[in-house]
C-alpha atoms as a PDB file:
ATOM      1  CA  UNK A   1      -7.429   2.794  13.239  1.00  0.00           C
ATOM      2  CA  UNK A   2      -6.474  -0.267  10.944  1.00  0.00           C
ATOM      3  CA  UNK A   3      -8.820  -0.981   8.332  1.00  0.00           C
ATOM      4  CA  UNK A   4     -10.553  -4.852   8.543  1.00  0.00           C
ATOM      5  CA  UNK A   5      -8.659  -5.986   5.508  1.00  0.00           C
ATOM      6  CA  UNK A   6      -5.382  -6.101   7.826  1.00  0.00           C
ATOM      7  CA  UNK A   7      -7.120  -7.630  10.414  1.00  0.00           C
ATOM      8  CA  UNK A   8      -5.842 -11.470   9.133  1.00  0.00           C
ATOM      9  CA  UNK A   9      -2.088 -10.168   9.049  1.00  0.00           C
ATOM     10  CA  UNK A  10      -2.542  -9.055  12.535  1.00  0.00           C
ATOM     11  CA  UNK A  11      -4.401 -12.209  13.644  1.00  0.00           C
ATOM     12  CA  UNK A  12      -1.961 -14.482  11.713  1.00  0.00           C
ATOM     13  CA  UNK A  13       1.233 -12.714  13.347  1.00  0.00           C
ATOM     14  CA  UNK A  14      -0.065 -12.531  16.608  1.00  0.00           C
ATOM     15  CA  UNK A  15      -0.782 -16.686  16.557  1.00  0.00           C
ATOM     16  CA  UNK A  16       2.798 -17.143  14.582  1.00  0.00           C
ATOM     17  CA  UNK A  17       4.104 -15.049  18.068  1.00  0.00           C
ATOM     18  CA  UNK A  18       2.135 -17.151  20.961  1.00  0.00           C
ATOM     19  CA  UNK A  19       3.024 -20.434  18.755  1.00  0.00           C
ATOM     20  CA  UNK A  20       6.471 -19.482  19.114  1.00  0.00           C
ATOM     21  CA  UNK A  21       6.517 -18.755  22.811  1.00  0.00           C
ATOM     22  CA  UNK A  22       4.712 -21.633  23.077  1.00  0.00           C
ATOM     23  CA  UNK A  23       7.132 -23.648  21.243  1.00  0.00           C
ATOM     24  CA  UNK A  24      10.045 -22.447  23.605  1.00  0.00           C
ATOM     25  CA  UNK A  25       7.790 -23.264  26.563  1.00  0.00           C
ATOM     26  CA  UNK A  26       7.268 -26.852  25.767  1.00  0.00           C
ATOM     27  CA  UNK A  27      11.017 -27.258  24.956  1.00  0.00           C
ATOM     28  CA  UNK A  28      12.240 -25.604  27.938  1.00  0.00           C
ATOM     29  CA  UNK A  29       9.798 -28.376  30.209  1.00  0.00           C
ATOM     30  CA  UNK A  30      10.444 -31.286  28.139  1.00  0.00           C
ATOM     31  CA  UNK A  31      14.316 -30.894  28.180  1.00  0.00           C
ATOM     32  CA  UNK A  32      14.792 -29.095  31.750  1.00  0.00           C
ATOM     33  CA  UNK A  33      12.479 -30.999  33.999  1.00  0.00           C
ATOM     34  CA  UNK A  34      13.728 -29.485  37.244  1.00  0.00           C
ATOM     35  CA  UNK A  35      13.059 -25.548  36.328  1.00  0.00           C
ATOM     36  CA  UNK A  36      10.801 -24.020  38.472  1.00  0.00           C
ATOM     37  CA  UNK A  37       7.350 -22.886  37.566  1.00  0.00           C
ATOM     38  CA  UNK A  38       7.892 -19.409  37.993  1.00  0.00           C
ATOM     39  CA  UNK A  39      11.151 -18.775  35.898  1.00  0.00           C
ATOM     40  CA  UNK A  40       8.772 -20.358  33.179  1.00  0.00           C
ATOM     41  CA  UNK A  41       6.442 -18.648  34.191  1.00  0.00           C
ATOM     42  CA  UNK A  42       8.587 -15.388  33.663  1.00  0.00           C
ATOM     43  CA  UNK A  43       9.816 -16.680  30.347  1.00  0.00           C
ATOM     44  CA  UNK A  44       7.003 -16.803  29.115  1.00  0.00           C
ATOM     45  CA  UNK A  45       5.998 -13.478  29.850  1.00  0.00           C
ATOM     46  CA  UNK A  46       9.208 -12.285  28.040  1.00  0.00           C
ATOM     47  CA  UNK A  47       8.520 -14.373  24.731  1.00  0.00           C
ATOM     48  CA  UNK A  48       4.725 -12.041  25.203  1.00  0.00           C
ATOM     49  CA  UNK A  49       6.071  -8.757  25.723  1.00  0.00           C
ATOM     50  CA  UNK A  50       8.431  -9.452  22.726  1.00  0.00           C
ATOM     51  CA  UNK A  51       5.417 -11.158  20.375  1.00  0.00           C
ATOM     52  CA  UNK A  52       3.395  -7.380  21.673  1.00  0.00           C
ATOM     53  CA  UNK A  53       6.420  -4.873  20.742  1.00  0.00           C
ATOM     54  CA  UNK A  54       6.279  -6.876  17.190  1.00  0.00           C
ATOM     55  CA  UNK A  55       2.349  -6.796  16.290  1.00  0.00           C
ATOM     56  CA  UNK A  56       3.135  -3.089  17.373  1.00  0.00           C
ATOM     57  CA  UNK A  57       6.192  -2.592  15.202  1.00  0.00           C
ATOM     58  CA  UNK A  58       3.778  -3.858  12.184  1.00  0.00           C
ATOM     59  CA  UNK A  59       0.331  -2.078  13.070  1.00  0.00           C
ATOM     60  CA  UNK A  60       2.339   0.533  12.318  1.00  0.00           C
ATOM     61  CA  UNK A  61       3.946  -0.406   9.117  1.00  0.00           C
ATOM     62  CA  UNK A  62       0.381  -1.316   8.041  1.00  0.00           C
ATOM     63  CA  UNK A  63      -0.894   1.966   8.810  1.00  0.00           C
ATOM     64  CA  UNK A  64       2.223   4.065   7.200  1.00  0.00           C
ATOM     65  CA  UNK A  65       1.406   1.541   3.805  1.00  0.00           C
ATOM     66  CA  UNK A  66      -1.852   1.850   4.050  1.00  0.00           C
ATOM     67  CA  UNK A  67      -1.114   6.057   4.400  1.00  0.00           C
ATOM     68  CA  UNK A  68       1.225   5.736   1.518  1.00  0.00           C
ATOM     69  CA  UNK A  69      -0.807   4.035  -0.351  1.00  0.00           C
ATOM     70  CA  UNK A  70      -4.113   6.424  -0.072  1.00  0.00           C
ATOM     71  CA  UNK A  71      -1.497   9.177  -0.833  1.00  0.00           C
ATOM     72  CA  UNK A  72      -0.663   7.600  -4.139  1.00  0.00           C
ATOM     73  CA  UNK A  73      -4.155   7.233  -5.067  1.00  0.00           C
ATOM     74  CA  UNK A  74      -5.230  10.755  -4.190  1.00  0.00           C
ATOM     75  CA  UNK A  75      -2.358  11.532  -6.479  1.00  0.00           C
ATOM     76  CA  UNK A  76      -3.224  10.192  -9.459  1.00  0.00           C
ATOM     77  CA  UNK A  77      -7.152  10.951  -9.198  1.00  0.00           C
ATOM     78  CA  UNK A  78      -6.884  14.534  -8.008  1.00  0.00           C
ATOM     79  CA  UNK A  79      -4.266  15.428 -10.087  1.00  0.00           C
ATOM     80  CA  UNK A  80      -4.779  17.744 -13.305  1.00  0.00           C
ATOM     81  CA  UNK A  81      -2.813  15.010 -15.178  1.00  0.00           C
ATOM     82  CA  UNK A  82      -5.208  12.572 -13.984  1.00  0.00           C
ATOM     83  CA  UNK A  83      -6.792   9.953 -16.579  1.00  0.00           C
ATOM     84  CA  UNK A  84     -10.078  12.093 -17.450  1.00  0.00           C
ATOM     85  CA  UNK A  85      -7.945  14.955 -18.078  1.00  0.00           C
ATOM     86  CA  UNK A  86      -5.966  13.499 -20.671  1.00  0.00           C
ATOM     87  CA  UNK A  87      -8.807  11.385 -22.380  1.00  0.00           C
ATOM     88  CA  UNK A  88     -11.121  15.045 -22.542  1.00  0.00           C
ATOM     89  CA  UNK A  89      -8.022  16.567 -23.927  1.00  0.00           C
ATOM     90  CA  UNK A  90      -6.973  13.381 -26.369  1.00  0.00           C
ATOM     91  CA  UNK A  91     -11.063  13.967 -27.384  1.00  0.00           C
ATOM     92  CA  UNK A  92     -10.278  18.083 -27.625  1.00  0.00           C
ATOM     93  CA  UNK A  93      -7.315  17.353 -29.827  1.00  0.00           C
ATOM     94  CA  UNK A  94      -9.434  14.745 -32.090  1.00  0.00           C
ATOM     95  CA  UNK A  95     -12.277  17.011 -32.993  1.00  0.00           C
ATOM     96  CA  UNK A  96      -9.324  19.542 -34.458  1.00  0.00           C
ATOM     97  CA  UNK A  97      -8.680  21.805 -31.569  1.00  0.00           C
ATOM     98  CA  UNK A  98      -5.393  23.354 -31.730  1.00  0.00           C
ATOM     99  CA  UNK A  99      -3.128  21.660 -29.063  1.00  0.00           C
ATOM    100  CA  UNK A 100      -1.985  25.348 -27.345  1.00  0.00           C
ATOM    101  CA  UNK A 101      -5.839  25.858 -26.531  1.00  0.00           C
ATOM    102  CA  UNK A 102      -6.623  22.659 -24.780  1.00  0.00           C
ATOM    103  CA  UNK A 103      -3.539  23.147 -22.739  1.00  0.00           C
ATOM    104  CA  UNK A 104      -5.199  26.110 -21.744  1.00  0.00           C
ATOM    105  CA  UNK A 105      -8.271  25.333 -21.346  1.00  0.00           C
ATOM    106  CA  UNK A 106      -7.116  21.609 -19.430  1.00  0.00           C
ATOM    107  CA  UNK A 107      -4.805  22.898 -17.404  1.00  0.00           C
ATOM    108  CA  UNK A 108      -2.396  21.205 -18.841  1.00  0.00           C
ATOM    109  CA  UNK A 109       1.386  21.956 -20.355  1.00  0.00           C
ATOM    110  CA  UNK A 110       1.613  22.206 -23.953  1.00  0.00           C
ATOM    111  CA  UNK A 111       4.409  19.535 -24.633  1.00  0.00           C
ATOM    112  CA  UNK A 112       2.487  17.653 -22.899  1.00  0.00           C
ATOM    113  CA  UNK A 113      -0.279  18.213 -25.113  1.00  0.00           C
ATOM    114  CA  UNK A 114       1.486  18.135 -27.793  1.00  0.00           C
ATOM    115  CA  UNK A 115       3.075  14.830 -26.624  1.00  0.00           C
ATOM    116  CA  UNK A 116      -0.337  13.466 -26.395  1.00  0.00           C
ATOM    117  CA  UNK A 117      -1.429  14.315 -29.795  1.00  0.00           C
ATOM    118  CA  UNK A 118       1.470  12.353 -31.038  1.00  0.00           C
ATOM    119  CA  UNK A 119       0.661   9.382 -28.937  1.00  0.00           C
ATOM    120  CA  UNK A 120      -3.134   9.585 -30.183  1.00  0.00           C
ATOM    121  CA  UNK A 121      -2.189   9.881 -33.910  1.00  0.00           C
ATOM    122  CA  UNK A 122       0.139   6.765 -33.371  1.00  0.00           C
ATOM    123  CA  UNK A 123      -2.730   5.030 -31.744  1.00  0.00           C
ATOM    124  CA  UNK A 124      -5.694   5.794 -33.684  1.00  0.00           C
ATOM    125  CA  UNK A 125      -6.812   3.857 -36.314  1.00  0.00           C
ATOM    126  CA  UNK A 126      -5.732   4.629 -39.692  1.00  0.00           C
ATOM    127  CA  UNK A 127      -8.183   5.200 -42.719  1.00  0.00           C
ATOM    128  CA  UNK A 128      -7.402   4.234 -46.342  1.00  0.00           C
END
């Protein structure tokens, strides 16, 4: 299922598709005034099935960015190295707790840690 917010791309490709099949029909009859109905009529069917095997070909690019997409989310707000993580552990580090037991106690590695106490000293303030 495609969410609503692709909707518009679909709608917009599918008109750029029957303008174009359109566009082929009406130079077809204004330039070959003797073809038959029904080879136009056949034509046109072609120019369809193509414009459908297209809005296909990008439903499913939609979906696979829109799957890629959640994916990278989930990533970075399930993981232990998500933002909250860090910021308790930047707070853990700033009230004096040794940098070995909030990596413990985070779930975190210790140079990373470690890293991040270095980053926070760099960034905080400074008192004279």
């Amino acid at each position: 299922m495609i969410n609503a917010e692709y909707g518009p791309v679909i709608a917009g490709a599918a008109a750029s598709c029957i303008f174009a099949a359109q566009s082929a029909l009406f130079r077809r009859l204004g330039t070959e005034n003797k073809k038959d109905l029904s080879s136009l009529r056949s034509e046109l069917d072609g120019k369809l099935s193509e414009c459908s095997l297209r809005m296909t070909h990008l439903e499913r690019r939609i979906e696979q960015t829109a799957k890629e997409a959640l994916v990278g989310t989930e990533w970075a707000s399930g993981s232990l190295t998500g933002r909250p993580v860090r910021a308790r552990a930047l707070r853990a580090l700033r009230s004096g707790a040794a940098p070995d037991s909030v990596a413990k106690d985070m779930g975190l590695a210790v140079a990373e840690v470690r890293l991040l106490a270095k980053v926070g000293s760099l960034l905080a303030p400074r008192v004279r």
